[in-house]
Structure formats: C-alpha cells, structure tokens
Protein backbone atom coordinates (compact mmCIF):
# COMPACT_ATOMS: atom_id res chain seq x y z
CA UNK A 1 27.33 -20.49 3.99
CA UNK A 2 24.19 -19.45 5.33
CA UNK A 3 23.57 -16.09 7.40
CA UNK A 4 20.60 -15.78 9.83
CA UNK A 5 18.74 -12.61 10.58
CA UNK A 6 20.28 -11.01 13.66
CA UNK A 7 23.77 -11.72 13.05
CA UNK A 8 27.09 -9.64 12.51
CA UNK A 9 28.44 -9.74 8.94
CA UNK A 10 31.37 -8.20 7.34
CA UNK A 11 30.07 -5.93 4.19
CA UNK A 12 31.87 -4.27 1.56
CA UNK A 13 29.97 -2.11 -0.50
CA UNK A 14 32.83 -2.01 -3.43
CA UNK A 15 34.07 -5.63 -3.63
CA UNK A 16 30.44 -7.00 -2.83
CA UNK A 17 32.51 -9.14 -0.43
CA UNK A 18 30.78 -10.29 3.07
CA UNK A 19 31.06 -13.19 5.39
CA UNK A 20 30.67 -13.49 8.89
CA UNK A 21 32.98 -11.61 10.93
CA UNK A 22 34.16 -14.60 12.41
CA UNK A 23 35.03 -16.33 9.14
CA UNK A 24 36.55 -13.50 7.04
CA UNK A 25 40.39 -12.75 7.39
CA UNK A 26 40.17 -9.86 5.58
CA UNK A 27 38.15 -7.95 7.92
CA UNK A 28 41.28 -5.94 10.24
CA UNK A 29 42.80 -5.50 7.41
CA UNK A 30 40.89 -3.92 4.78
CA UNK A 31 39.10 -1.96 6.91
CA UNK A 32 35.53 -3.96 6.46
CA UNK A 33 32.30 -2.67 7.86
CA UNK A 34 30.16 -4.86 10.86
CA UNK A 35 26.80 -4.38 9.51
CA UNK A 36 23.84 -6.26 11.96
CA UNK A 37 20.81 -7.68 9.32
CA UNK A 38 17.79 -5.52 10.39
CA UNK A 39 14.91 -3.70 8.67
CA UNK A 40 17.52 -1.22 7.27
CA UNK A 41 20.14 -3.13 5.79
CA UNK A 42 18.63 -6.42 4.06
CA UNK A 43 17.64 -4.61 1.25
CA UNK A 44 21.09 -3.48 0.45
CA UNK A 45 22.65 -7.11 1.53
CA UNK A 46 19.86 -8.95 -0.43
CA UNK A 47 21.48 -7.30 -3.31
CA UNK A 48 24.78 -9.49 -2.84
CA UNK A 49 23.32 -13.37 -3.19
CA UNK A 50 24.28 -14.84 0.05
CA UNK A 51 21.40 -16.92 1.16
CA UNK A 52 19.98 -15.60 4.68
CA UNK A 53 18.27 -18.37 6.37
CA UNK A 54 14.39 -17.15 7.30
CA UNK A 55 14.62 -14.74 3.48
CA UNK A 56 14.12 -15.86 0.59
CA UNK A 57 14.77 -13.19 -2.70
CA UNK A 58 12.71 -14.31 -4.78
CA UNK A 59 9.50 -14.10 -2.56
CA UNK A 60 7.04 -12.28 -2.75
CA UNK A 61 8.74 -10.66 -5.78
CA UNK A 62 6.04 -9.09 -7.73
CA UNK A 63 5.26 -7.30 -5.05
CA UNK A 64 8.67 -6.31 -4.03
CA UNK A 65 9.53 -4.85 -7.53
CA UNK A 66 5.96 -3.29 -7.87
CA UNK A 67 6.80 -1.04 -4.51
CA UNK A 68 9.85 -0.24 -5.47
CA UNK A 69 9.33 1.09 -8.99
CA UNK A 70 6.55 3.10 -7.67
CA UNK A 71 8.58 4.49 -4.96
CA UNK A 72 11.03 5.43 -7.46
CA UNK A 73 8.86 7.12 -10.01
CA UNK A 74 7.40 8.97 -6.19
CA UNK A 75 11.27 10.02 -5.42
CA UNK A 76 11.91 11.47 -8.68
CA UNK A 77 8.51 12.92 -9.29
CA UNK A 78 6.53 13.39 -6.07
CA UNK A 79 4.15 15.70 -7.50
CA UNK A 80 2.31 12.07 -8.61
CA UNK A 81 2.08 10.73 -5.31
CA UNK A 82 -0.93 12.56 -4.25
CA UNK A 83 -4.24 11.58 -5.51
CA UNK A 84 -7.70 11.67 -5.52
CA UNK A 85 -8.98 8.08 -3.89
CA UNK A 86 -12.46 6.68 -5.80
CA UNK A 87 -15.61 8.32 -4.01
CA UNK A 88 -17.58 6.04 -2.12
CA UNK A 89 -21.26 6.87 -2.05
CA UNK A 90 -24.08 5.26 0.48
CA UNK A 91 -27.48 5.16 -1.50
CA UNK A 92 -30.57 4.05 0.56
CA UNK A 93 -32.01 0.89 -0.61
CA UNK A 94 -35.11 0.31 2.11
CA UNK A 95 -35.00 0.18 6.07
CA UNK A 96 -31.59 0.88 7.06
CA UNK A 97 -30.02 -0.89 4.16
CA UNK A 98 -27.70 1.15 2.16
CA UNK A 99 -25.82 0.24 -1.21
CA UNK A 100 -22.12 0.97 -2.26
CA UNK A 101 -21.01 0.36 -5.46
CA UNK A 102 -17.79 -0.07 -6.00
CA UNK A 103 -15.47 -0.90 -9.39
CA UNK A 104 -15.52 -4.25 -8.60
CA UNK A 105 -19.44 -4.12 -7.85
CA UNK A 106 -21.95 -3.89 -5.06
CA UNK A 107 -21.53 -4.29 -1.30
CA UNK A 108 -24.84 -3.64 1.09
CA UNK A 109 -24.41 -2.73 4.50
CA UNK A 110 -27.34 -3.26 7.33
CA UNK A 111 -28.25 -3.09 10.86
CA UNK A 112 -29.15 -5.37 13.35
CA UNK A 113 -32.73 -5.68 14.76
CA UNK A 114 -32.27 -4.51 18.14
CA UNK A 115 -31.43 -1.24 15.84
CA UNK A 116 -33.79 -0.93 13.38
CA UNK A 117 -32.25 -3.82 10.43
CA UNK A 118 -32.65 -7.01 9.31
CA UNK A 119 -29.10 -7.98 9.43
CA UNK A 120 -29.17 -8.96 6.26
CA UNK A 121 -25.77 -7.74 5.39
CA UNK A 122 -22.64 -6.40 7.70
CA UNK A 123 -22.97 -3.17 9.56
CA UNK A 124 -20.86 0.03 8.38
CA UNK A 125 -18.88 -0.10 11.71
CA UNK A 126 -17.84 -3.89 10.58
CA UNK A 127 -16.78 -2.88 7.45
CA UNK A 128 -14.73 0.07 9.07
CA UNK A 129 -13.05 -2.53 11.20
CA UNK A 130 -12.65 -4.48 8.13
CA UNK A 131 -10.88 -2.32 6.45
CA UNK A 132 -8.42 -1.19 9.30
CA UNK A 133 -7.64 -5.05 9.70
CA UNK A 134 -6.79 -5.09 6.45
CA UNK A 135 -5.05 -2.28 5.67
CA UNK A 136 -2.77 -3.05 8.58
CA UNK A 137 -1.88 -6.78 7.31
CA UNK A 138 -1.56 -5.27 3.92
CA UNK A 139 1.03 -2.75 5.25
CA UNK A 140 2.76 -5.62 7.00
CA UNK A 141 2.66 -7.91 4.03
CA UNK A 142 4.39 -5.07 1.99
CA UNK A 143 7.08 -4.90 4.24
CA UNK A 144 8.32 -8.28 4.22
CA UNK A 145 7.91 -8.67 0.95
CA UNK A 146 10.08 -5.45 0.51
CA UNK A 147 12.70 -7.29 2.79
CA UNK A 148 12.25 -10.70 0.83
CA UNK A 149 10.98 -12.09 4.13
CA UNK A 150 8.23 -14.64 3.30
CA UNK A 151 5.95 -15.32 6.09
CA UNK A 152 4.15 -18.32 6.81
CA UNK A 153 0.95 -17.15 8.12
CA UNK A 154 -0.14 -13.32 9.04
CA UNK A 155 -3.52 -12.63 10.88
CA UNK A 156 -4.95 -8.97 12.27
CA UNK A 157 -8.02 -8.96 14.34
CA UNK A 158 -9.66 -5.80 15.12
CA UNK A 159 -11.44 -5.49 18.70
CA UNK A 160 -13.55 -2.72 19.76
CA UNK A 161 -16.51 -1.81 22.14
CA UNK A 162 -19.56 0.49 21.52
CA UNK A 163 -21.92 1.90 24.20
CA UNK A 164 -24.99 2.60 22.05
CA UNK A 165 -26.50 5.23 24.54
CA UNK A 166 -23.85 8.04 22.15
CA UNK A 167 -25.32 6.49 19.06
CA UNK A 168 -29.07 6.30 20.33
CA UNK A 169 -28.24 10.04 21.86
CA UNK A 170 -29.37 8.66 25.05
CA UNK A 171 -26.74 10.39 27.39
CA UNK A 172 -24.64 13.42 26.22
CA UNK A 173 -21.70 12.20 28.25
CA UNK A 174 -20.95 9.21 25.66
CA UNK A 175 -18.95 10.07 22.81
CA UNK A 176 -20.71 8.06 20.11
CA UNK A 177 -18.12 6.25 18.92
CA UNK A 178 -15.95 2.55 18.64
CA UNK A 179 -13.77 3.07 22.18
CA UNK A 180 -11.12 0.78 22.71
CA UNK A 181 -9.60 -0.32 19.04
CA UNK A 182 -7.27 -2.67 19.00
CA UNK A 183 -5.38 -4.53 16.72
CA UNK A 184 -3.97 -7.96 17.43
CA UNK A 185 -1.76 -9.75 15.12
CA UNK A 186 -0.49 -13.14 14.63
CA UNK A 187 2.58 -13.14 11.80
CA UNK A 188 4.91 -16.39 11.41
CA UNK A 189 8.06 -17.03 9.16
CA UNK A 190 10.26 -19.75 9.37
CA UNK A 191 14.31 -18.39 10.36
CA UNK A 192 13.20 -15.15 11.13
CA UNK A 193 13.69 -13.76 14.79
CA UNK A 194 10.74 -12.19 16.74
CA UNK A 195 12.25 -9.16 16.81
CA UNK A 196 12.62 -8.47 13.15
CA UNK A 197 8.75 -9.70 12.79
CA UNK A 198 7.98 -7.53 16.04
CA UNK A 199 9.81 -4.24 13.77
CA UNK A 200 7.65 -5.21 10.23
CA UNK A 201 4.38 -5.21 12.33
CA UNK A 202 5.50 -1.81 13.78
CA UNK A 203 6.02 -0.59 10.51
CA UNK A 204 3.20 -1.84 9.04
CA UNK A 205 0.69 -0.17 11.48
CA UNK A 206 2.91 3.06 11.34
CA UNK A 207 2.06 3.16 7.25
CA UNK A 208 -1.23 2.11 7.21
CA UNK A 209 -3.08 4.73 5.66
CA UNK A 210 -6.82 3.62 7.35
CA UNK A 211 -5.04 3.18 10.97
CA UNK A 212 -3.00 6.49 10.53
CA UNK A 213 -6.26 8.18 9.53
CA UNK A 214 -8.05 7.31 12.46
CA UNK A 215 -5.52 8.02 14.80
CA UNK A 216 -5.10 11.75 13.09
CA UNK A 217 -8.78 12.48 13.22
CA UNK A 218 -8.90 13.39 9.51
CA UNK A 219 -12.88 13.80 9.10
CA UNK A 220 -14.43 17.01 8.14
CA UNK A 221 -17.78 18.18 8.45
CA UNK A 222 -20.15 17.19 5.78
CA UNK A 223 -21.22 19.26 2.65
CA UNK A 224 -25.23 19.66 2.50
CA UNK A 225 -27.20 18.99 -0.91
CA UNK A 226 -30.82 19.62 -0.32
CA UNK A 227 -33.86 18.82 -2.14
C-alpha cells in the first residue's frame, strides 16, 4: 500500500505498525495515534518502510545522512558549531577590477562602463545576489533531502533595483543600496502536494545563513590599515 503526503495514518511508535486509518482495525482498539505526514513527522515515519508516494528514502541520501550526523555531533557538542568562515579578501588588480581568491581559485569582479569598468567580469552586487540565490536553493535542497523528498527541478531567482544617485552620492536622500530583493522560486516533485513544497521553501529561506544575514543587518564598520 502506498501513502501520499497529506494523508491521515495510524502510527505506533512501539509495534512500528501504521496503515491508513481507514484500513487498520486495530486503530479503536489499541489506542493508535492519527498522525498527518508533514514537515515534522516524515522523518520519524520514513523510519518504518512504507513507501509514500512523492518520497523516496533513498534520495538524496548522502546528503540526508551527512546533515544528520553533523547535527548530532552539534546536539551533543554545540561548542563545535560555531566557527570562523574562510576570509575573503578584494585585492585591486587595475581599473575597478578586483581579485578574490578563493580555495578553489580565482574569481574577478568588475564594473560596467557607464561606471568606470570594462565589464569584463560580474559586478560584486551580482555576486551578492548570487550567493543569496544560492544559499536559499541550497537551504531548500537540504530540506527535502532531509525529508527524503526528491524534487524534480528547483530554481531561485534573485530580483532587485538600484538607484545609482546613493552609490554616485548624488542625493543624500537615497540609501545606497539594492531596494526591493526578492526571491522567486520554482521547486517541482512528482506526488508531493504544494503545500508541503510551499513549507520546505519557507524553511529553506528561514535557514539560509546569506538571506538571514541580510535581513539582520549583521555588518560592522570596517577596521583601517594604513600605509
């Protein structure tokens, strides 16, 4: 028997017995719980081996059993969960083209003409869009993969306005900053209700760790080295 997402079962935590409530006698009886699959309790019924149409188990499973061992070793020993992320370091290179080098080597970041560059590479306010885009999805992706949920396609796309007259400092009365982000995302997977999908994108921007920053502010005034 297959269960989809969204229904009633009948769970028993002891027995590992659970059906749907309509198909299991035992249910008045032996004092059963009703449990309703969402976000909260497919990782404990994904335990059991009934197949759940729209999940699959073993999906995504490296992933699934990478997150949960580290959020296991964070439980038991938080005082490792807080670390010291790689420093990222702008070097000028000529014009307004800057270098970053990274572990995994060198990105180059540039401006376009109208503003002084070549565009001969992607602007740092790209690359900040970049990286909330994709530390949404990635948030997203981690959740379903934590539920077993495999999804068929997942998309975020970042939109955002500038009024350069804040940049330039042409007019004191615009903040020089990206007004108006917003992230749009497209997520698919076969069996599963919108709802459930509608929850894991939720989630996902709720733990991203780019979006969260920039809706917290966290920025503090630079440190001067002169000479």
């Amino acid at each position: 028997m297959t269960t989809a997402v969204g229904d009633d079962v009948c769970f028993t935590p002891k027995s590992g017995h659970w059906n749907s409530v309509v198909e299991c006698p035992l249910c008045a009886k032996s004092g059963h719980s009703t449990i309703k699959l969402n976000r909260t309790s497919l990782p404990v019924l994904l335990n059991i081996g009934l197949p759940i149409s729209g999940l699959t188990p073993m999906s995504n499973e490296t992933v699934r059993q990478a997150v949960q061992k580290t959020s296991e070793l964070f439980e038991s020993e938080p005082g490792k969960a807080k670390v010291k992320t790689p420093p990222v370091t702008a070097s000028l290179s000529t014009g307004l083209v800057f270098r970053l080098n990274g572990t995994r080597g060198e990105i180059q970041t540039d401006m376009p003409p109208p503003m002084g560059g070549q565009a001969s590479a992607e602007t740092p306010g790209w690359y900040m869009r970049a990286g909330l885009a994709s530390c949404i999805a990635t948030m997203i992706a981690t959740r379903a993969a934590q539920l077993g949920i495999t999804l068929d396609s997942l998309e975020v796309t970042i939109l955002s306005e500038v009024d350069w007259r804040g940049p330039l400092g042409l007019d004191d009365s615009v903040v020089p900053a990206m007004t108006n982000l917003q992230p749009q995302v497209k997520i698919s997977a076969a069996g599963v209700p919108q709802a459930l999908l509608s929850e894991i994108v939720r989630w996902g921007e709720e733990h991203s760790p780019v979006a969260r920053t920039i809706k917290a502010g966290q920025l503090a005034q630079a440190t001067i080295s002169l000479g």
